[in-house]
Protein backbone atom coordinates (compact mmCIF):
# COMPACT_ATOMS: atom_id res chain seq x y z
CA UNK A 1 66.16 -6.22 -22.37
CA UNK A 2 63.93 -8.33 -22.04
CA UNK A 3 62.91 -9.10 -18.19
CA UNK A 4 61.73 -12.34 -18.64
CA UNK A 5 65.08 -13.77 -19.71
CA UNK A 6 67.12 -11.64 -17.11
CA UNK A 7 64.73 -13.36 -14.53
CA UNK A 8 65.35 -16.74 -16.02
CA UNK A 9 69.37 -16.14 -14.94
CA UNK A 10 68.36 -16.26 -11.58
CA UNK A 11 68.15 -20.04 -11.67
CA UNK A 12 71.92 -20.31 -12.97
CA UNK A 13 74.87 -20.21 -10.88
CA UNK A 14 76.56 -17.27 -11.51
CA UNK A 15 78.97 -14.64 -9.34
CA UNK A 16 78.50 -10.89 -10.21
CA UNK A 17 80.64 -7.80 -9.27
CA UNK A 18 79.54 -5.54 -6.67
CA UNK A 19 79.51 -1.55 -7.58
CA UNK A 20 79.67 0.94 -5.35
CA UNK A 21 76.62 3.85 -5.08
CA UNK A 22 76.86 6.89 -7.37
CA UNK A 23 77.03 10.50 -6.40
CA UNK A 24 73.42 12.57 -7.22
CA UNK A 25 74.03 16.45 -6.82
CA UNK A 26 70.88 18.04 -6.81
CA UNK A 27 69.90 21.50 -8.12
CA UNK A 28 69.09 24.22 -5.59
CA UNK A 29 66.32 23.19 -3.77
CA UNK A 30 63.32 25.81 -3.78
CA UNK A 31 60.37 23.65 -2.59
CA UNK A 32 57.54 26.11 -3.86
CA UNK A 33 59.18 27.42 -6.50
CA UNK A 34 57.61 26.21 -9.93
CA UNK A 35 60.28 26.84 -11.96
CA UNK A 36 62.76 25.41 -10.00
CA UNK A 37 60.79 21.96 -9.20
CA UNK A 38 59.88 21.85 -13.01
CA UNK A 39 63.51 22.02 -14.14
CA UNK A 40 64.44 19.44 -11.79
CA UNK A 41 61.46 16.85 -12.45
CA UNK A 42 62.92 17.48 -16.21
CA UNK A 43 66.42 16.22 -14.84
CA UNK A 44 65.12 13.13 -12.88
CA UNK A 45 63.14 12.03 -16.22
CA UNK A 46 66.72 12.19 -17.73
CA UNK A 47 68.11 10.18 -15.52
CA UNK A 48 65.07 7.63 -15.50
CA UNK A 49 65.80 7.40 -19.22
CA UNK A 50 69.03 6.68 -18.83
CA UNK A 51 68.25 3.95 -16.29
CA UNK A 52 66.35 2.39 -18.53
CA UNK A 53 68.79 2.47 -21.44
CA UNK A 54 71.03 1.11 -19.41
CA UNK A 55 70.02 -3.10 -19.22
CA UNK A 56 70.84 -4.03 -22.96
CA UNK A 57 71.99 -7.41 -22.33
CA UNK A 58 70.20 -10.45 -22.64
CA UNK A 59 71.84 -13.53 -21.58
CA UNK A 60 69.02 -15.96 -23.13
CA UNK A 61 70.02 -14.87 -26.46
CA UNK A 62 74.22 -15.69 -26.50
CA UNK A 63 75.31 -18.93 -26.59
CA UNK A 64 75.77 -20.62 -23.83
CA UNK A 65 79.23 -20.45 -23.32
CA UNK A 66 79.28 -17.01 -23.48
CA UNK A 67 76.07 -16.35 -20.70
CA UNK A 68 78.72 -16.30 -17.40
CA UNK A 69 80.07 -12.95 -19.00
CA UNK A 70 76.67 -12.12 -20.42
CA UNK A 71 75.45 -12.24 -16.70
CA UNK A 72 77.91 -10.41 -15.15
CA UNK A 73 77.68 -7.68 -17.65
CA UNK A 74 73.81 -7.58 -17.12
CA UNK A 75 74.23 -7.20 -13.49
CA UNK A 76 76.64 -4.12 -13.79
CA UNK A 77 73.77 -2.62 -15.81
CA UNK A 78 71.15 -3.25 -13.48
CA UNK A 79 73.30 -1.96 -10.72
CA UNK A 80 73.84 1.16 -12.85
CA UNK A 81 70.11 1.30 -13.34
CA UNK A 82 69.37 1.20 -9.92
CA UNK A 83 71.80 3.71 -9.07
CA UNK A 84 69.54 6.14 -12.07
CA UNK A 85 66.48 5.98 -10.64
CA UNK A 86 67.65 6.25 -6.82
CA UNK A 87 69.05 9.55 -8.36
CA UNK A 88 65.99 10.23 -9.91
CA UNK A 89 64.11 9.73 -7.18
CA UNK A 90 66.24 11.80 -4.45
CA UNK A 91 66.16 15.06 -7.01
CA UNK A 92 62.09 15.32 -6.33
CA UNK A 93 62.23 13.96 -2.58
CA UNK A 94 62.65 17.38 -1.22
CA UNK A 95 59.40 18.39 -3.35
CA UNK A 96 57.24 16.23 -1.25
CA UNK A 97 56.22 18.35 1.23
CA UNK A 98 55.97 21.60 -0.60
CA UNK A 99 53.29 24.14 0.50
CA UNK A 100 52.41 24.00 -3.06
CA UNK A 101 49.98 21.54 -3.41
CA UNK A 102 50.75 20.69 -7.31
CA UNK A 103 54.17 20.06 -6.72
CA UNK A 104 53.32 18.24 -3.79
CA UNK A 105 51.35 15.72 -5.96
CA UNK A 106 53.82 16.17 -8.74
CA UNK A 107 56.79 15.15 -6.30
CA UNK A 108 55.01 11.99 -4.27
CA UNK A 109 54.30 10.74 -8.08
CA UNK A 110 57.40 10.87 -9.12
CA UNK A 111 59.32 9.82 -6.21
CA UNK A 112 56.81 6.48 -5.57
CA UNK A 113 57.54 5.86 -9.32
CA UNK A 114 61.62 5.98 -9.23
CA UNK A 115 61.32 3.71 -6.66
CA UNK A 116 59.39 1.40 -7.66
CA UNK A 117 62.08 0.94 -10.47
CA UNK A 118 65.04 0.70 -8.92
CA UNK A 119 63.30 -1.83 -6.24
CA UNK A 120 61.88 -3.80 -9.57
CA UNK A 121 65.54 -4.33 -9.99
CA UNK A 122 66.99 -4.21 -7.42
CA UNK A 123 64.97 -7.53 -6.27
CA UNK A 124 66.60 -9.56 -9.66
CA UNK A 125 69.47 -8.91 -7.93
CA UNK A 126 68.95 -9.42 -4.38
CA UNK A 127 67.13 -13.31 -5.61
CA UNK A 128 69.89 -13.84 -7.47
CA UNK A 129 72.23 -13.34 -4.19
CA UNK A 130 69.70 -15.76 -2.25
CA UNK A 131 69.94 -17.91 -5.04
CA UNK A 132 73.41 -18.72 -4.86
CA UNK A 133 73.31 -18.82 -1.20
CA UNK A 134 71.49 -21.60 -1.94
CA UNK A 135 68.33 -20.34 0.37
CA UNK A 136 66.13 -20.21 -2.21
CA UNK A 137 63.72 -23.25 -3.35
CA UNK A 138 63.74 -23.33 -7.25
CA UNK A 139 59.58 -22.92 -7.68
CA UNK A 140 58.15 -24.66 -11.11
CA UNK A 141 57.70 -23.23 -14.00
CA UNK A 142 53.86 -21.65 -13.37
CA UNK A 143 55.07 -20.39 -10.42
CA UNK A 144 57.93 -18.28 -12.08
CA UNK A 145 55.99 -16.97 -14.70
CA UNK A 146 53.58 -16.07 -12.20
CA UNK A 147 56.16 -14.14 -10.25
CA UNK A 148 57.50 -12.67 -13.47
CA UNK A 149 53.75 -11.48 -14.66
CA UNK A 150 53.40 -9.46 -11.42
CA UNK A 151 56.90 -7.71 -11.27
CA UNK A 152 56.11 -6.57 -15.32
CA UNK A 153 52.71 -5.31 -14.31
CA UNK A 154 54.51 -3.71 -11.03
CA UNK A 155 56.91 -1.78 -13.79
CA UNK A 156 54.27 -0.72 -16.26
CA UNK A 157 52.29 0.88 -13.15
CA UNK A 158 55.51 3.35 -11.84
CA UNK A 159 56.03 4.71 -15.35
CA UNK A 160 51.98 5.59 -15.72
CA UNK A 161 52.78 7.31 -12.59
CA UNK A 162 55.29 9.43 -15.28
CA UNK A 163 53.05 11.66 -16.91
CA UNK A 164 50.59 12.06 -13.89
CA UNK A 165 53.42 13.57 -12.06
CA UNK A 166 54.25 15.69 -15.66
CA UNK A 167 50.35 16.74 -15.62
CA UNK A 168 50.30 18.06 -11.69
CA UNK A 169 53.56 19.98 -12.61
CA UNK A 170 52.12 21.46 -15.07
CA UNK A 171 49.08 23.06 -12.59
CA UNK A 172 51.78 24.80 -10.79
CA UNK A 173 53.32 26.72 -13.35
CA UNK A 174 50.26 28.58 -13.78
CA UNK A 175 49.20 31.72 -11.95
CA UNK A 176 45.65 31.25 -10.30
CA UNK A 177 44.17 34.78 -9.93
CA UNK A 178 43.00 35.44 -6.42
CA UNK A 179 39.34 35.92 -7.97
CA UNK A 180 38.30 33.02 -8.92
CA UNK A 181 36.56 34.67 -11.71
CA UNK A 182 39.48 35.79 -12.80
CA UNK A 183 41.16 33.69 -16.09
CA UNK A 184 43.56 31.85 -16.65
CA UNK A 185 45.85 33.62 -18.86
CA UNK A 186 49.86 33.93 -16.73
CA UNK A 187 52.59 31.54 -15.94
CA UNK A 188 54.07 31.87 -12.91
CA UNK A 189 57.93 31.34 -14.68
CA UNK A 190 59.32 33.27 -16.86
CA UNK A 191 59.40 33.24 -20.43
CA UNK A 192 64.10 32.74 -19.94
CA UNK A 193 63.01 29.89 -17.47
CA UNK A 194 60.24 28.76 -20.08
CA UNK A 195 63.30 28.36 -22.55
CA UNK A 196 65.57 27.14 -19.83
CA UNK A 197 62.77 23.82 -19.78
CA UNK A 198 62.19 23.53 -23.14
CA UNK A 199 65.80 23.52 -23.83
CA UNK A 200 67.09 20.83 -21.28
CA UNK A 201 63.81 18.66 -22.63
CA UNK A 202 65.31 18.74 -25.94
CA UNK A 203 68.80 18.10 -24.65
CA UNK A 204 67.43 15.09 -22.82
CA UNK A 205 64.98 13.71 -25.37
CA UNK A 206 66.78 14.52 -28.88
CA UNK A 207 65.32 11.86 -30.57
CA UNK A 208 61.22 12.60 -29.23
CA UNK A 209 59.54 14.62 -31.06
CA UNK A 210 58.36 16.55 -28.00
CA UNK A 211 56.66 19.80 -30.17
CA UNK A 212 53.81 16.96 -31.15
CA UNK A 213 52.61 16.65 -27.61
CA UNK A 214 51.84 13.54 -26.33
CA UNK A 215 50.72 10.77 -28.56
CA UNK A 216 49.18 7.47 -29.44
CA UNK A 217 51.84 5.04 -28.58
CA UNK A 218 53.95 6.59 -27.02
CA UNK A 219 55.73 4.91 -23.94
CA UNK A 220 54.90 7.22 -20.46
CA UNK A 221 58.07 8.18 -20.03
CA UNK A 222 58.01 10.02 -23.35
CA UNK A 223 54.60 11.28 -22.94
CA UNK A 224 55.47 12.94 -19.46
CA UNK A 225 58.22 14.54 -21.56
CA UNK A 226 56.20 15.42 -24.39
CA UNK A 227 53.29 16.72 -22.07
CA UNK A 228 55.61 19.32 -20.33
CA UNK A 229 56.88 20.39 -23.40
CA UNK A 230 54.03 20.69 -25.04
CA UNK A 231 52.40 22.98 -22.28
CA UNK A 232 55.31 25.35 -21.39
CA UNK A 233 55.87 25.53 -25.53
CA UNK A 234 52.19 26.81 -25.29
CA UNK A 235 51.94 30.86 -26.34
CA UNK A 236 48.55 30.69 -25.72
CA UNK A 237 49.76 30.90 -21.91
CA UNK A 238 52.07 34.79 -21.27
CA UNK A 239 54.84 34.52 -19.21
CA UNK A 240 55.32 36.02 -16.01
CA UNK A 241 55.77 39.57 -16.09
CA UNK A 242 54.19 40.08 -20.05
């Protein structure tokens, strides 16, 4: 959708159905565990996907005697949006203050990005509710755009955070001798948990292809896919207990 246009119907007068907050059952939580926090940053991409699938409509594009149900049909899909990336967000919450320091980074990354999605729209909404309260001064055009400029920038900067978080996972899964001289040859999962990941990857992102590794183009929420995919695939790496 584009956000420029969902924006826009914040300056017409329109009442939207309320929804109430969905359920998010985490996996067992394991804080140190690499396996365990891998699998479930793998779920919260999932459902950060789906958030973003979820805002198709567009009301500048329908006619406009069809934009009060356009509306309302955009704000149930923000709503549900929202709801994604809180969801998201509260599956690698518990991750923050691992002892691991990987999955530490991993975690804050991913959290801070989740929510700065579901905020991004959870503030069409809320100005759209001050809106029709009528507490809010329409601003001119420069003004808006201005606005609109920094929320988009605001969006592109949590999913960057994406594959940073995908890249610091990726440190913990690996097995740091306690001589430092030692390489780096071990995973600390093992090679049914390596399948366990690559499976649910595929399961989530059917239509990347994730073998490639990351690539030129690609939006970050498909390269933090493709990056973990891509590493765990690795053989070059033995699985714990080869």
């Amino acid at each position: 959708m584009n956000r420029t246009a969902a924006l826009a119907v914040l300056f017409l007068g329109i009442a939207y159905p309320e929804l109430a907050s969905g359920i998010c059952i985490p996996k067992e939580v394991l804080k140190s565990d690499p396996y365990q926090y891998t699998i479930t940053l793998v779920d919260s991409l999932g459902y950060a996907s789906s958030g973003r699938s979820r805002v198709t409509t567009d009301p500048a594009t329908v006619p406009p005697g069809a934009r009060l149900d356009a509306v309302k049909k955009m704000m149930v899909e923000l709503k549900s949006a929202i709801q994604d990336y809180e969801c998201a967000a509260s599956l690698v919450k518990p991750y923050i203050d691992s002892e691991d320091e990987a999955i530490q980074i991993s975690a804050r990354g991913a959290h801070t990005a989740y929510k700065m999605l579901a905020m991004s729209d959870a503030k069409i909404v809320n100005d759209l509710r001050v809106l029709l309260d009528g507490q809010m001064p329409q601003p001119g055009v420069g003004s808006r755009l201005e606005a609109i400029a920094n929320d988009e920038v605001q969006i592109d900067e949590a999913w960057k955070l994406l594959p940073v978080a995908a890249v610091a996972a990726t440190h913990g899964i690996v097995h740091v001798e306690s001589n430092d001289n030692e390489p780096l040859t071990h995973f600390r999962i093992s090679d049914v948990q390596r399948q366990s990941i690559l499976k649910t990857l595929k399961d989530l992102f059917p239509r990347v292809e994730l073998e490639r590794g990351m690539q030129a183009g690609q939006l970050p929420l498909e390269t933090a896919a493709s990056a973990l995919y891509a590493f765990v695939a690795d053989r070059r790496w033995k699985s714990a207990g080869e």
